[in-house]
N, C-alpha and C. Protein backbone atom coordinates (compact mmCIF):
# COMPACT_ATOMS: atom_id res chain seq x y z
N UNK A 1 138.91 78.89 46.23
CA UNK A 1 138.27 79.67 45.20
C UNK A 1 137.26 80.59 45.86
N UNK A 2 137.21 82.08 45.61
CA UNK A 2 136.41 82.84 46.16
C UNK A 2 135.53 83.50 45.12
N UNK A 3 134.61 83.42 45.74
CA UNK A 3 133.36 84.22 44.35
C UNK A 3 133.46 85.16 44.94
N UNK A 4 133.31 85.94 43.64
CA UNK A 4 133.27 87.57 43.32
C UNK A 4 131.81 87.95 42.90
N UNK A 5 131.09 87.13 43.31
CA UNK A 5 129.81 87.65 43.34
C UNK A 5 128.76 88.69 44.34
N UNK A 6 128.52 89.90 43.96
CA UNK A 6 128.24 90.71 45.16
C UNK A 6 127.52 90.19 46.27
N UNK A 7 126.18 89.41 44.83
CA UNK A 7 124.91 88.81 46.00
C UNK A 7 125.06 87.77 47.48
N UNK A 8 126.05 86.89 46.42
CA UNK A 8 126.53 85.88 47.67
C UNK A 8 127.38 86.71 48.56
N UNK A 9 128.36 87.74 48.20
CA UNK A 9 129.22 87.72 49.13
C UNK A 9 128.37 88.91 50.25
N UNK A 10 127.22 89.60 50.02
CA UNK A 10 126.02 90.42 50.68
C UNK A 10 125.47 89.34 51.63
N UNK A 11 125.48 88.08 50.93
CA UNK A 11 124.14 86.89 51.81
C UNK A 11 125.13 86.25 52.61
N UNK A 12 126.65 86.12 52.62
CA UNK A 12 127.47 85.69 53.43
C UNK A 12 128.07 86.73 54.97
N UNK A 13 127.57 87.99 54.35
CA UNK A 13 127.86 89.13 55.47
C UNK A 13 126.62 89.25 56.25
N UNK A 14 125.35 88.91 55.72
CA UNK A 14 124.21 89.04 56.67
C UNK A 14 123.85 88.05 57.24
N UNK A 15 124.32 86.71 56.79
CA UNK A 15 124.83 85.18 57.76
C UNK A 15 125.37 85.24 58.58
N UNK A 16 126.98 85.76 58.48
CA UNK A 16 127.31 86.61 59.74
C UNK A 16 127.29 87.18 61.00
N UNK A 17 126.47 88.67 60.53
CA UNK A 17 126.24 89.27 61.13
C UNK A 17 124.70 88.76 61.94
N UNK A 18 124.05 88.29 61.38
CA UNK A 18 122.48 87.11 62.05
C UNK A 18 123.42 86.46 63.20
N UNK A 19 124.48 85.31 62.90
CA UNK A 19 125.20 84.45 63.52
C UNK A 19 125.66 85.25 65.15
N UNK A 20 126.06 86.13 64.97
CA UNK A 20 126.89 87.11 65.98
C UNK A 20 125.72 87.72 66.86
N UNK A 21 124.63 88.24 66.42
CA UNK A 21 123.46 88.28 66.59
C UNK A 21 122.79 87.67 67.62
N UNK A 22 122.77 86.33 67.18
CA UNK A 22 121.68 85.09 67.55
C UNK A 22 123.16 84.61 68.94
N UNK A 23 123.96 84.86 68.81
CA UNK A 23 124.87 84.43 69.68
C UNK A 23 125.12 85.37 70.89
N UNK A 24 124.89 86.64 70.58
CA UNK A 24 124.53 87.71 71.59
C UNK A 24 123.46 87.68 72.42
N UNK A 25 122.46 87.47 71.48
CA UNK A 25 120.77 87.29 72.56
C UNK A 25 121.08 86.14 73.23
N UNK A 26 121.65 85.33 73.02
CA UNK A 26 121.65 84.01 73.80
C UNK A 26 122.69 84.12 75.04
N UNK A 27 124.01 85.08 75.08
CA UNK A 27 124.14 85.24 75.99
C UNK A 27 123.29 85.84 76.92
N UNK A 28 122.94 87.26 76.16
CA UNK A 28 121.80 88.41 77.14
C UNK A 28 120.92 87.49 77.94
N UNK A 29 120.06 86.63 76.89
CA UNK A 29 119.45 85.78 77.65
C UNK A 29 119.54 84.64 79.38
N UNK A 30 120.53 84.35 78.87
CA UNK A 30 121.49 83.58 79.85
C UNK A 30 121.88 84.82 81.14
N UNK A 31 122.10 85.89 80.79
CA UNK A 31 122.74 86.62 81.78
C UNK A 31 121.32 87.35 82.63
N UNK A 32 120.21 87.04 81.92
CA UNK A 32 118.75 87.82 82.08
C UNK A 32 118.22 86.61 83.01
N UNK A 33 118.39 85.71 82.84
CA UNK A 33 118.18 84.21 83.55
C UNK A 33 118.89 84.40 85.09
N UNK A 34 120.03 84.18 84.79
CA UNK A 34 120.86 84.25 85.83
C UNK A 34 120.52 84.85 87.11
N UNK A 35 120.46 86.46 86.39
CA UNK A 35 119.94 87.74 87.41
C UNK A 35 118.63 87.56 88.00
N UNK A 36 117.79 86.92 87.23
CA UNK A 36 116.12 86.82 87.85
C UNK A 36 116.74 85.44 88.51
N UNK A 37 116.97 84.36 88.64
CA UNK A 37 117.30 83.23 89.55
C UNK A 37 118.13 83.91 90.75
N UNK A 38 118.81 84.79 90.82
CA UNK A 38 119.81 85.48 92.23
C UNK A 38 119.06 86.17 92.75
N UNK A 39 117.45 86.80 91.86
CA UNK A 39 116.91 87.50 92.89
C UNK A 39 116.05 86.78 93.21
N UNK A 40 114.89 85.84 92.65
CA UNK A 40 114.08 84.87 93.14
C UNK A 40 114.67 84.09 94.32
N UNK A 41 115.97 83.13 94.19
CA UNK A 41 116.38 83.09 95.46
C UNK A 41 117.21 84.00 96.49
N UNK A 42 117.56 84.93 96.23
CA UNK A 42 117.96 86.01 97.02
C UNK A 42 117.39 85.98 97.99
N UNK A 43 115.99 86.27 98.27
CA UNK A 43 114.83 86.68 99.45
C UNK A 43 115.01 85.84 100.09
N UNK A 44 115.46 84.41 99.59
CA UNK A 44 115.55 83.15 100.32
C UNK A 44 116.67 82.88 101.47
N UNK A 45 116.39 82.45 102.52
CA UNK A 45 117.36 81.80 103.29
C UNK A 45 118.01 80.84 103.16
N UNK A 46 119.44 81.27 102.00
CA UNK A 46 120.45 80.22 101.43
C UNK A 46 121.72 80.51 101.80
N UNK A 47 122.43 79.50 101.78
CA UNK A 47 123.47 79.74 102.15
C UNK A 47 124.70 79.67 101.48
N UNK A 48 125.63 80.40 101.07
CA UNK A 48 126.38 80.14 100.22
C UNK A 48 127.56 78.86 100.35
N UNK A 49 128.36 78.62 99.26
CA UNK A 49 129.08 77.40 99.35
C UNK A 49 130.04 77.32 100.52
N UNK A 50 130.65 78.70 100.56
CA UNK A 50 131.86 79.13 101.57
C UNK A 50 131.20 79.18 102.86
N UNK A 51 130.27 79.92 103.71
CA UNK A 51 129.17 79.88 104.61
C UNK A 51 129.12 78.23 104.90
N UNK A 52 128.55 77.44 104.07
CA UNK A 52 128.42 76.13 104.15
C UNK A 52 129.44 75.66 104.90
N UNK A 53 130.81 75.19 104.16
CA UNK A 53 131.64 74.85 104.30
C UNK A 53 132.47 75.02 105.38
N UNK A 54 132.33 76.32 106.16
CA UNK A 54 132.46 77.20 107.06
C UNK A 54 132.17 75.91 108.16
N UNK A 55 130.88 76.60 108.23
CA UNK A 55 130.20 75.48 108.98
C UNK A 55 130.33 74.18 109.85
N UNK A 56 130.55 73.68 108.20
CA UNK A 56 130.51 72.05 108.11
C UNK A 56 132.18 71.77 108.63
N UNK A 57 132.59 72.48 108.61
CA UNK A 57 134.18 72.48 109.73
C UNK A 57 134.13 72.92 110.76
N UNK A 58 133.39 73.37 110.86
CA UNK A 58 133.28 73.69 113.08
C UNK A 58 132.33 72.86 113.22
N UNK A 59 131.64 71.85 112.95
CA UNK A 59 130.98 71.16 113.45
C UNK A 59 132.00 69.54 113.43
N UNK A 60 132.94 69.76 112.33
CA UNK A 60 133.62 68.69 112.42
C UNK A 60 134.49 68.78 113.47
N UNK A 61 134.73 70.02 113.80
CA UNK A 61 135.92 69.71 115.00
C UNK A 61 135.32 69.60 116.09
N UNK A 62 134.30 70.64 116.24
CA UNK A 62 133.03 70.67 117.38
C UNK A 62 133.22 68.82 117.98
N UNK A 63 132.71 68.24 116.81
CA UNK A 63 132.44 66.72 117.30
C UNK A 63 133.81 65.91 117.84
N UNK A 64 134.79 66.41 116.49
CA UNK A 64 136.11 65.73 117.25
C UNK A 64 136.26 65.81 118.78
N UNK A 65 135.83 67.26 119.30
CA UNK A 65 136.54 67.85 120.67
C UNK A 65 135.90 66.91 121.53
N UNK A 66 134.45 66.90 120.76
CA UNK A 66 133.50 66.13 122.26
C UNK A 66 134.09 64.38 122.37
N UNK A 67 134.53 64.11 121.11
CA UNK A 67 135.10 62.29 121.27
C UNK A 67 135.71 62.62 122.17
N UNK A 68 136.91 63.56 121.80
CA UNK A 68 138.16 63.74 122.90
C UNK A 68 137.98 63.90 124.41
N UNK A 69 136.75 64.53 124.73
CA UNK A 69 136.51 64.74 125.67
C UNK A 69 136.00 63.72 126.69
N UNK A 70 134.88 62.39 125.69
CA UNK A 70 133.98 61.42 126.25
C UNK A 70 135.38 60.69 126.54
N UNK A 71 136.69 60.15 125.78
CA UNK A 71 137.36 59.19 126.29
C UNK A 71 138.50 60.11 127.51
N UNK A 72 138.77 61.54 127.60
CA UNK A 72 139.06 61.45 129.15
C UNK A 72 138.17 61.52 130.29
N UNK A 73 136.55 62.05 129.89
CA UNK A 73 136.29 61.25 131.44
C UNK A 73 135.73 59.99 131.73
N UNK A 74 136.17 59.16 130.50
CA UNK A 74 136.31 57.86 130.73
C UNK A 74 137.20 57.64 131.17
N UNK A 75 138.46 57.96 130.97
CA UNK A 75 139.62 57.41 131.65
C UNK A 75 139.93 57.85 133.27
N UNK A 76 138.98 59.41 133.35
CA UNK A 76 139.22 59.74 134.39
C UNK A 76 138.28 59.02 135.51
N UNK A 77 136.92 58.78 135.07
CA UNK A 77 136.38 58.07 136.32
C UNK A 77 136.84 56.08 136.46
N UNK A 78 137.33 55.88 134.98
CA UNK A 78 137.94 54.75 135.48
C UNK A 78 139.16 54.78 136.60
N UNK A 79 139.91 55.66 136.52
CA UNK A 79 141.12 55.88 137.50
C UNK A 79 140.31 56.49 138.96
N UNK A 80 139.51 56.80 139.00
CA UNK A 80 138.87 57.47 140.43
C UNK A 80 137.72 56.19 140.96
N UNK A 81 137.85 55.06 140.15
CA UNK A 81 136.79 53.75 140.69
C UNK A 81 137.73 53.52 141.69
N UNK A 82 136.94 53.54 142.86
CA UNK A 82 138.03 52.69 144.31
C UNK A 82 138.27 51.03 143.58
N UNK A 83 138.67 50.29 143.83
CA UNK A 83 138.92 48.71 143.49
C UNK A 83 138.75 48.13 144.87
């Protein structure tokens, strides 16, 4: 059932349009947030996720290489001990 009443159907279009409104500033807001947090830490010495990650894999192999390395010249000065 739909009313045909002007007033309500006036107070249902400016509910609306408030709604769409109040849902806009709240993005703006959010996107006004965002931008001042990227530049507050901007200045900062951060590092991004990819940079990170980067990283944190050459240091993993970095370390692998050196295991690899401690057990051949283990093996090698065990084989060069006179007996």
């Amino acid at each position: 059932m739909q009313s045909e009443n002007p007033v309500i159907a006036d107070f249902v279009k400016l509910l609306n349009s408030a709604a769409g409104t109040i849902a806009g500033m709240g993005r703006e807001a959010s996107e006004t947030a965002r931008e001042k947090a990227k530049e507050m830490f901007g200045g900062m010495d951060f590092v991004s996720r990819e940079e990170f990650d980067a990283v944190k894999d050459l240091a993993s192999a970095a370390r692998e290489e050196v295991e690899n390395l401690k057990a051949r010249i283990a093996a090698l000065e065990a084989a060069a001990k006179p007996d």
